[in-house]
PDB file of N, CA and C in Angstrom:
ATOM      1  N   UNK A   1     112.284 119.610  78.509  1.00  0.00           N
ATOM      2  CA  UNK A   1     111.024 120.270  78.717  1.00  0.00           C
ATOM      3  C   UNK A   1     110.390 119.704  79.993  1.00  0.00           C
ATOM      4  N   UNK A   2     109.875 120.860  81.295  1.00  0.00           N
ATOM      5  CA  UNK A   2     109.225 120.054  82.238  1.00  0.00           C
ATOM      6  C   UNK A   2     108.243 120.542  82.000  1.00  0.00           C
ATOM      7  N   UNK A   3     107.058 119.572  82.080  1.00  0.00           N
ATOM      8  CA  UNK A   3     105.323 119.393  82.549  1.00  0.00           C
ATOM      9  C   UNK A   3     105.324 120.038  83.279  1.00  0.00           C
ATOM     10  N   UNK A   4     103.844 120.681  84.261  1.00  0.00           N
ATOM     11  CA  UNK A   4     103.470 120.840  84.672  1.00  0.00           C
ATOM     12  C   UNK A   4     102.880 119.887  85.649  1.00  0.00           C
ATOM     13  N   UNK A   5     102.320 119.710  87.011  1.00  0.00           N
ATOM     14  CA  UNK A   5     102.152 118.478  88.160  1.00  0.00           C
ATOM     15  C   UNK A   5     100.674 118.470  86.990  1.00  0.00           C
ATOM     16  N   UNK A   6     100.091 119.304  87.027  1.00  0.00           N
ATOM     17  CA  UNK A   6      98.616 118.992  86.204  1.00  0.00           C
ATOM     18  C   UNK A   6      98.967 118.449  85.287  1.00  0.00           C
ATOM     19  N   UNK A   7      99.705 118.715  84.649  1.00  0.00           N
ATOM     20  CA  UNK A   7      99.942 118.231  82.880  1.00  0.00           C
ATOM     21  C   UNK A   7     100.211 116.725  83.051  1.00  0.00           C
ATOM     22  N   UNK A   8     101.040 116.407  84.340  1.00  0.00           N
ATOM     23  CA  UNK A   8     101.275 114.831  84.387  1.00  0.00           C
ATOM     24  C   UNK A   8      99.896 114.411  84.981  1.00  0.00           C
ATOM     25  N   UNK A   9      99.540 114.438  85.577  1.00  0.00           N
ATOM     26  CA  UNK A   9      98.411 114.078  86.495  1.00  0.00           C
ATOM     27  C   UNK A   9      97.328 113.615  85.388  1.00  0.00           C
ATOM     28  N   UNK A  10      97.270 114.735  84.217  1.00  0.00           N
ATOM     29  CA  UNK A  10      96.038 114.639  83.519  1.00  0.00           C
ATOM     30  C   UNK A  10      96.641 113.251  82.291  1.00  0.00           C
ATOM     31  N   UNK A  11      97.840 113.433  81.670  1.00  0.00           N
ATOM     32  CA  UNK A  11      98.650 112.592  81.283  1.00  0.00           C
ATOM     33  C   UNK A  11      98.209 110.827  81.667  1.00  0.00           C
ATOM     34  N   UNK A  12      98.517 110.777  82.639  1.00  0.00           N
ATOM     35  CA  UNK A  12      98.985 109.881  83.164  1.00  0.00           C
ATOM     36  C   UNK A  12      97.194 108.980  83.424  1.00  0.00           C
ATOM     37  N   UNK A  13      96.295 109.760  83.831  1.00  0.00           N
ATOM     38  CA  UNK A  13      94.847 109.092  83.478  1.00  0.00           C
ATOM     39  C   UNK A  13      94.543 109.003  82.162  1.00  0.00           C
ATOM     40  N   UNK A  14      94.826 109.657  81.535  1.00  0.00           N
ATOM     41  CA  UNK A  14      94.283 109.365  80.078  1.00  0.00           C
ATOM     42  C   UNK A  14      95.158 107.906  79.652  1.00  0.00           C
ATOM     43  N   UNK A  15      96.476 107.892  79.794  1.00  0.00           N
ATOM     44  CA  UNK A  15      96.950 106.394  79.945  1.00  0.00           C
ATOM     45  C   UNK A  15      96.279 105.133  80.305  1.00  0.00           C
ATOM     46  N   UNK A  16      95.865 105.604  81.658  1.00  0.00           N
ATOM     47  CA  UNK A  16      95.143 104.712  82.261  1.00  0.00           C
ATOM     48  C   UNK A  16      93.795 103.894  81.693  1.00  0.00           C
ATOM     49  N   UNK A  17      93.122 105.125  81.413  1.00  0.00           N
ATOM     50  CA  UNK A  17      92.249 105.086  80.623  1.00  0.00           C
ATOM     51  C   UNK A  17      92.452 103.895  79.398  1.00  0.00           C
ATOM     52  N   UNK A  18      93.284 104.536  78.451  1.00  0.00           N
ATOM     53  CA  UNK A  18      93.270 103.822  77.100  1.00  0.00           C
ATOM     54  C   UNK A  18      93.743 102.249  77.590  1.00  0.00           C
ATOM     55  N   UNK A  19      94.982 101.917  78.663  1.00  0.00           N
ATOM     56  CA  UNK A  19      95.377 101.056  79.350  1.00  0.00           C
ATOM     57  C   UNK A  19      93.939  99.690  79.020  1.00  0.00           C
ATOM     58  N   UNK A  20      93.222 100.695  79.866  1.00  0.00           N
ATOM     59  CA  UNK A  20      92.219  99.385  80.688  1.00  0.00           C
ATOM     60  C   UNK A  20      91.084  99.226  79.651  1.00  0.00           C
ATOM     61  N   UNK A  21      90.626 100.426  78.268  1.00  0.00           N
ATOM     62  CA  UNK A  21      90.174  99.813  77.536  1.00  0.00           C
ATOM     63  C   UNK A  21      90.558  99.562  76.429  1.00  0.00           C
ATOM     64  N   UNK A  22      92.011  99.258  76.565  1.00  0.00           N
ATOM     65  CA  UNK A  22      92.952  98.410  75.440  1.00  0.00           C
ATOM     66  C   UNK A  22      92.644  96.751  75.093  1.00  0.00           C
ATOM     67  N   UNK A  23      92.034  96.390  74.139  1.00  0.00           N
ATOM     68  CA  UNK A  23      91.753  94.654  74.064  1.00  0.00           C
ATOM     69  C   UNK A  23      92.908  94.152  73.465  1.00  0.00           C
ATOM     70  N   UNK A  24      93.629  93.005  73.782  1.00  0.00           N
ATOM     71  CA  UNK A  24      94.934  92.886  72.859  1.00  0.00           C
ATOM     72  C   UNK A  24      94.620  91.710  71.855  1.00  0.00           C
ATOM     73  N   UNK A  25      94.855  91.883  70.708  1.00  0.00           N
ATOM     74  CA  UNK A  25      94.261  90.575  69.757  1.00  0.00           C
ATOM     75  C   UNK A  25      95.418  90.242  68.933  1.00  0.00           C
ATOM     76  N   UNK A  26      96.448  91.336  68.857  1.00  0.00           N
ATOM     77  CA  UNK A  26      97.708  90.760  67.888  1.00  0.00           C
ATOM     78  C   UNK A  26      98.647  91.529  68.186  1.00  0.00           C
ATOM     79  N   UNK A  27      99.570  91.660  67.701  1.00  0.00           N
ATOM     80  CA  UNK A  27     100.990  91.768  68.374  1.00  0.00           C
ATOM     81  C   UNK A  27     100.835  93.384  68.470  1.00  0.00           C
ATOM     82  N   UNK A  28     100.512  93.875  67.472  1.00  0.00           N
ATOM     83  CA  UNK A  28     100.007  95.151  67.310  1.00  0.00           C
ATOM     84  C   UNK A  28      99.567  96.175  68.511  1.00  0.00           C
ATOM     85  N   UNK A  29      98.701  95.693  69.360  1.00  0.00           N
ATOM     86  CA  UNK A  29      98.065  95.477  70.468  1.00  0.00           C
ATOM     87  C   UNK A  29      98.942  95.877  71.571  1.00  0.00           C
ATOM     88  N   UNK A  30      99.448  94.686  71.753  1.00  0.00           N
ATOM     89  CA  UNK A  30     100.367  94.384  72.399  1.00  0.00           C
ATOM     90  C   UNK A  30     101.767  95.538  72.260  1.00  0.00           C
ATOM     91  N   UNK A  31     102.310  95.883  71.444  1.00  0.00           N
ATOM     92  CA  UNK A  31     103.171  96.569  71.363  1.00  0.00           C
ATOM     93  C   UNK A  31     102.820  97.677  71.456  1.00  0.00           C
ATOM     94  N   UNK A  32     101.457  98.335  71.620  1.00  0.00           N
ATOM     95  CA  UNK A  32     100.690  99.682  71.805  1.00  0.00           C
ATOM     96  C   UNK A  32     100.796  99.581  73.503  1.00  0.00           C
ATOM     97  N   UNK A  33     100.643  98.038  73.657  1.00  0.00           N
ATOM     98  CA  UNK A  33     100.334  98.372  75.102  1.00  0.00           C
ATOM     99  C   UNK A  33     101.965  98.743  76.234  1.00  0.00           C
ATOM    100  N   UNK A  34     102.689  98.295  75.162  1.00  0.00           N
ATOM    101  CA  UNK A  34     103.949  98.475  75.549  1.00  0.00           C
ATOM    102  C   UNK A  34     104.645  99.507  76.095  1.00  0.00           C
ATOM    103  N   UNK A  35     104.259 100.640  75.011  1.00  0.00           N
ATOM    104  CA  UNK A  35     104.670 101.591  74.211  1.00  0.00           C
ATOM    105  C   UNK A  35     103.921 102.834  75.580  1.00  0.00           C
ATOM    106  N   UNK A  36     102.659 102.257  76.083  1.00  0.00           N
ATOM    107  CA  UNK A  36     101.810 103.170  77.259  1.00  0.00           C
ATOM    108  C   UNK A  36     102.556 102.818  78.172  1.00  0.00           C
ATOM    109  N   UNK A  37     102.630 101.199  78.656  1.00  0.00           N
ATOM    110  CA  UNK A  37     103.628 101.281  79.724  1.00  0.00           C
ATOM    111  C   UNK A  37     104.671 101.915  79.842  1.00  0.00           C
ATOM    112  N   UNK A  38     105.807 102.101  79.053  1.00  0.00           N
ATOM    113  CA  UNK A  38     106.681 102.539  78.991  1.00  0.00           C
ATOM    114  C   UNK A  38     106.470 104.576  79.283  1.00  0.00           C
ATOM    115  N   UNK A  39     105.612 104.955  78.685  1.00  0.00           N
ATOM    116  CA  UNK A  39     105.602 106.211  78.721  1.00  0.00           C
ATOM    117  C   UNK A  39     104.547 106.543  80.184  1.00  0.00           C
ATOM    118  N   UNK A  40     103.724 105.872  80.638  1.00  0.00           N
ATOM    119  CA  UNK A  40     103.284 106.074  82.161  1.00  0.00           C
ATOM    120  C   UNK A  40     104.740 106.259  82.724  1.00  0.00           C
ATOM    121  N   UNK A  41     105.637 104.886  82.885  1.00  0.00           N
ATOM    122  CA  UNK A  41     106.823 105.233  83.087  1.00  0.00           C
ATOM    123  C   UNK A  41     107.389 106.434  83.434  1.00  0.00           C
ATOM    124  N   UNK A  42     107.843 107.332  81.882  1.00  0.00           N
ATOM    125  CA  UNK A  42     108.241 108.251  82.320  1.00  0.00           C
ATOM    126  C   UNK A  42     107.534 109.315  82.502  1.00  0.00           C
ATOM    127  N   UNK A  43     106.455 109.024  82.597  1.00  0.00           N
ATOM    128  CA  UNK A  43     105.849 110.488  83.361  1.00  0.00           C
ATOM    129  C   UNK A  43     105.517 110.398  84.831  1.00  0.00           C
ATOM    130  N   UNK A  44     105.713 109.512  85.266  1.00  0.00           N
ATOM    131  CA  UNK A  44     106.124 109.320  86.834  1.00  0.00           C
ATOM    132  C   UNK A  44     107.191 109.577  87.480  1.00  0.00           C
ATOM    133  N   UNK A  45     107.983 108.838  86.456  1.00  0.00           N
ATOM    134  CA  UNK A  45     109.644 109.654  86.702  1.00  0.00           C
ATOM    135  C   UNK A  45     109.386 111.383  86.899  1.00  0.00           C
ATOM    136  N   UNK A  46     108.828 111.540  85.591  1.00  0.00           N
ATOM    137  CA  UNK A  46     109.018 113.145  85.747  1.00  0.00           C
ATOM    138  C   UNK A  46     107.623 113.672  86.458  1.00  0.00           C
ATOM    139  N   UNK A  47     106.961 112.641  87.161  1.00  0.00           N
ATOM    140  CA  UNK A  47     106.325 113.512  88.224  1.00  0.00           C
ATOM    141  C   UNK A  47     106.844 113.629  89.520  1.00  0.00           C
ATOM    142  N   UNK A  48     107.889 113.145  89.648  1.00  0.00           N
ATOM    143  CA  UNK A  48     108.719 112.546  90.976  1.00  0.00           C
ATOM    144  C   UNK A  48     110.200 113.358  90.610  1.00  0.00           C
ATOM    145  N   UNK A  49     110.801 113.987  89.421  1.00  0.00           N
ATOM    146  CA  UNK A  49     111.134 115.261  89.430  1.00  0.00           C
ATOM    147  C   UNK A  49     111.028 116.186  90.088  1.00  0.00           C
ATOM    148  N   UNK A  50     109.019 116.210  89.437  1.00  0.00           N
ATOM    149  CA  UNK A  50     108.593 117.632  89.859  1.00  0.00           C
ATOM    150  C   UNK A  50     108.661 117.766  91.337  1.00  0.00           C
ATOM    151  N   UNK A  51     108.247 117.029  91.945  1.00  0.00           N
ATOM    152  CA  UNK A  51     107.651 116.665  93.216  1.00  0.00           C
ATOM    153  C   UNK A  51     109.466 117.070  94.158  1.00  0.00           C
ATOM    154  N   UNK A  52     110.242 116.404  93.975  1.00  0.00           N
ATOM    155  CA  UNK A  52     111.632 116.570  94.350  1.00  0.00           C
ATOM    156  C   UNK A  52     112.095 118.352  93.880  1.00  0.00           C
ATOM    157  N   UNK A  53     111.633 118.961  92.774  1.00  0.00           N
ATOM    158  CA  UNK A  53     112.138 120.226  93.214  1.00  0.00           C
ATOM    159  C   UNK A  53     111.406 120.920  93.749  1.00  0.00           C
ATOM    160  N   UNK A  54     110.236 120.893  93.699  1.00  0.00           N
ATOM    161  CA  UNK A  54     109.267 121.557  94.649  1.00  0.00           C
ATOM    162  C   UNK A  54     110.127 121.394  96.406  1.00  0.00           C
ATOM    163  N   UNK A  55     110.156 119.952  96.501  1.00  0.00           N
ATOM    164  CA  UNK A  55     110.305 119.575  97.562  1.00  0.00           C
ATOM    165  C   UNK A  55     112.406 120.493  98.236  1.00  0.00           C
ATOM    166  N   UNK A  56     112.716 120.453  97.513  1.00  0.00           N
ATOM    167  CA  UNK A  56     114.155 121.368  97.368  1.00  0.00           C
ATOM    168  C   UNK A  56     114.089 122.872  97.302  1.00  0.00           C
ATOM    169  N   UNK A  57     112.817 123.518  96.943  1.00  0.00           N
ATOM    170  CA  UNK A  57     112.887 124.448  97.102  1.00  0.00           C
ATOM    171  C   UNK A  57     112.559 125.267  98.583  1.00  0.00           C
ATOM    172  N   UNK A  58     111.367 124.736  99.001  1.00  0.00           N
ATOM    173  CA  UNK A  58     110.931 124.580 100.606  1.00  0.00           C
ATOM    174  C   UNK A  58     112.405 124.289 101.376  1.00  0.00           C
ATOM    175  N   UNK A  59     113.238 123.521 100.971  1.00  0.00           N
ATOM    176  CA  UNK A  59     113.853 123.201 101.964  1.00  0.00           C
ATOM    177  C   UNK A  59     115.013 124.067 102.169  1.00  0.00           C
ATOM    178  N   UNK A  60     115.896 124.376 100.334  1.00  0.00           N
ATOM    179  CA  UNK A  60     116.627 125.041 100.416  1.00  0.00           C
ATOM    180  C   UNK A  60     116.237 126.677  99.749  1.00  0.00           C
ATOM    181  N   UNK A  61     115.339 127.190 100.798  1.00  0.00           N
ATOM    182  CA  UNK A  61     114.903 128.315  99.941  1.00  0.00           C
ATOM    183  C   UNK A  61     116.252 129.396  99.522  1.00  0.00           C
ATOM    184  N   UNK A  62     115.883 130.382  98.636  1.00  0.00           N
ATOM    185  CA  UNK A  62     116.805 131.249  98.375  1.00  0.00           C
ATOM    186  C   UNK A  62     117.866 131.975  99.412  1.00  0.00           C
ATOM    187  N   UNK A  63     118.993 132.156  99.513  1.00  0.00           N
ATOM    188  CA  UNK A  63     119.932 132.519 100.979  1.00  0.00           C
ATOM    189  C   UNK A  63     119.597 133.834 101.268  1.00  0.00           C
ATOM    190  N   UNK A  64     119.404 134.378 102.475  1.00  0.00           N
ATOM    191  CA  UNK A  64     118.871 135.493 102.853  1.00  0.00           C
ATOM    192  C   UNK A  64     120.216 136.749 102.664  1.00  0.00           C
ATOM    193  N   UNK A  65     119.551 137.665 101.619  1.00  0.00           N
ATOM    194  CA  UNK A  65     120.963 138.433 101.788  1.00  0.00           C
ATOM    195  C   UNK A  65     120.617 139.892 102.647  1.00  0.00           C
ATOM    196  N   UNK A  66     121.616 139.864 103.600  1.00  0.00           N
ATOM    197  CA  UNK A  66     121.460 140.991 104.702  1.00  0.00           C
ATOM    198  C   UNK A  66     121.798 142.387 103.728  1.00  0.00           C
ATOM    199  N   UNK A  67     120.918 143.103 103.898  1.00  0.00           N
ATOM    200  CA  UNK A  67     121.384 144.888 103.606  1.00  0.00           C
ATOM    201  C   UNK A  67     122.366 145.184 104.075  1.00  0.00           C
ATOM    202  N   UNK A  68     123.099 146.259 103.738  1.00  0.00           N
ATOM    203  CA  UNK A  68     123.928 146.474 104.286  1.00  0.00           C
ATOM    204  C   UNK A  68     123.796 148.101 105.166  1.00  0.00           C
ATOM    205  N   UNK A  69     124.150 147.711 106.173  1.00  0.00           N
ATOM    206  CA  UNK A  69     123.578 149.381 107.021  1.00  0.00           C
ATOM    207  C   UNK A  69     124.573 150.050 106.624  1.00  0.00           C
ATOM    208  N   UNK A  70     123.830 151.208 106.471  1.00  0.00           N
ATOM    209  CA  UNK A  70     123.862 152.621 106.125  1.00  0.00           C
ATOM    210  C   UNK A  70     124.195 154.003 107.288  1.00  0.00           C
ATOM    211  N   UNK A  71     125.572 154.235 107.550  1.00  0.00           N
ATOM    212  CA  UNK A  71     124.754 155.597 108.867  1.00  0.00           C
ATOM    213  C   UNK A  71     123.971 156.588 107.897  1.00  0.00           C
ATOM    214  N   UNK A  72     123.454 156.962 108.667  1.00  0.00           N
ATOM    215  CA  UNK A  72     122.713 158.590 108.332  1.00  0.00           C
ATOM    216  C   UNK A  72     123.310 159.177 108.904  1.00  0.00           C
ATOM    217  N   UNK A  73     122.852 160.819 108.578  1.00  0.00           N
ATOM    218  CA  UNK A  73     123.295 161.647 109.258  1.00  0.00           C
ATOM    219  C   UNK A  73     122.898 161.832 110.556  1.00  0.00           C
ATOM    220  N   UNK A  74     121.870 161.102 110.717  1.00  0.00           N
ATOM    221  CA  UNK A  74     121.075 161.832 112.114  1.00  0.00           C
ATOM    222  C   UNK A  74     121.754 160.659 113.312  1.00  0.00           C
ATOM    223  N   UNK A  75     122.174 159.617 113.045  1.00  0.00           N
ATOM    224  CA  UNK A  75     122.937 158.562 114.054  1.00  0.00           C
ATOM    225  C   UNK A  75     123.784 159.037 114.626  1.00  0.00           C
ATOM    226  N   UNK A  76     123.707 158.598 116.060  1.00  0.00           N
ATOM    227  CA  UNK A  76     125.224 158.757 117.031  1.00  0.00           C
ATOM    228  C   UNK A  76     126.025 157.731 116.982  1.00  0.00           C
ATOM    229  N   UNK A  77     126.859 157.487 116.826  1.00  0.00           N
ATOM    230  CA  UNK A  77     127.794 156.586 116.871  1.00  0.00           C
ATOM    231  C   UNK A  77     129.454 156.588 117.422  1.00  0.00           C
TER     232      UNK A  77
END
């Protein structure tokens, strides 16, 4: 499943958030705080996904396919 750049963005502060007003008093704590690190983690990863196919698509956009000409009747050739 990919996020959305918003969906991480918004993600990834609310982390922050709980992060910095996380108090640690027992292991409990501590293993919550773990558990955020770890998942900021991967939503960086997968904002750096996103960011890389965005960035692949610009570069390798879709291959241009030529029409193929047609005479008409009204052409000299």
């Amino acid at each position: 499943m990919t996020l959305s750049r918003q969906s991480v963005e918004i993600l990834l502060d609310l982390i922050e958030i709980k992060v910095s007003a996380l108090q640690i008093q027992d292991r409990d704590d501590a293993r919550e705080l773990n558990k955020l690190r770890k998942c900021r983690q991967e939503l960086l990863s997968e904002q750096n996904t996103i960011k890389a196919m965005k960035k692949e698509k610009h570069i390798n956009p879709a291959p241009y396919q030529e029409k193929s000409l047609q005479k008409n009747s009204y052409s000299r050739c």
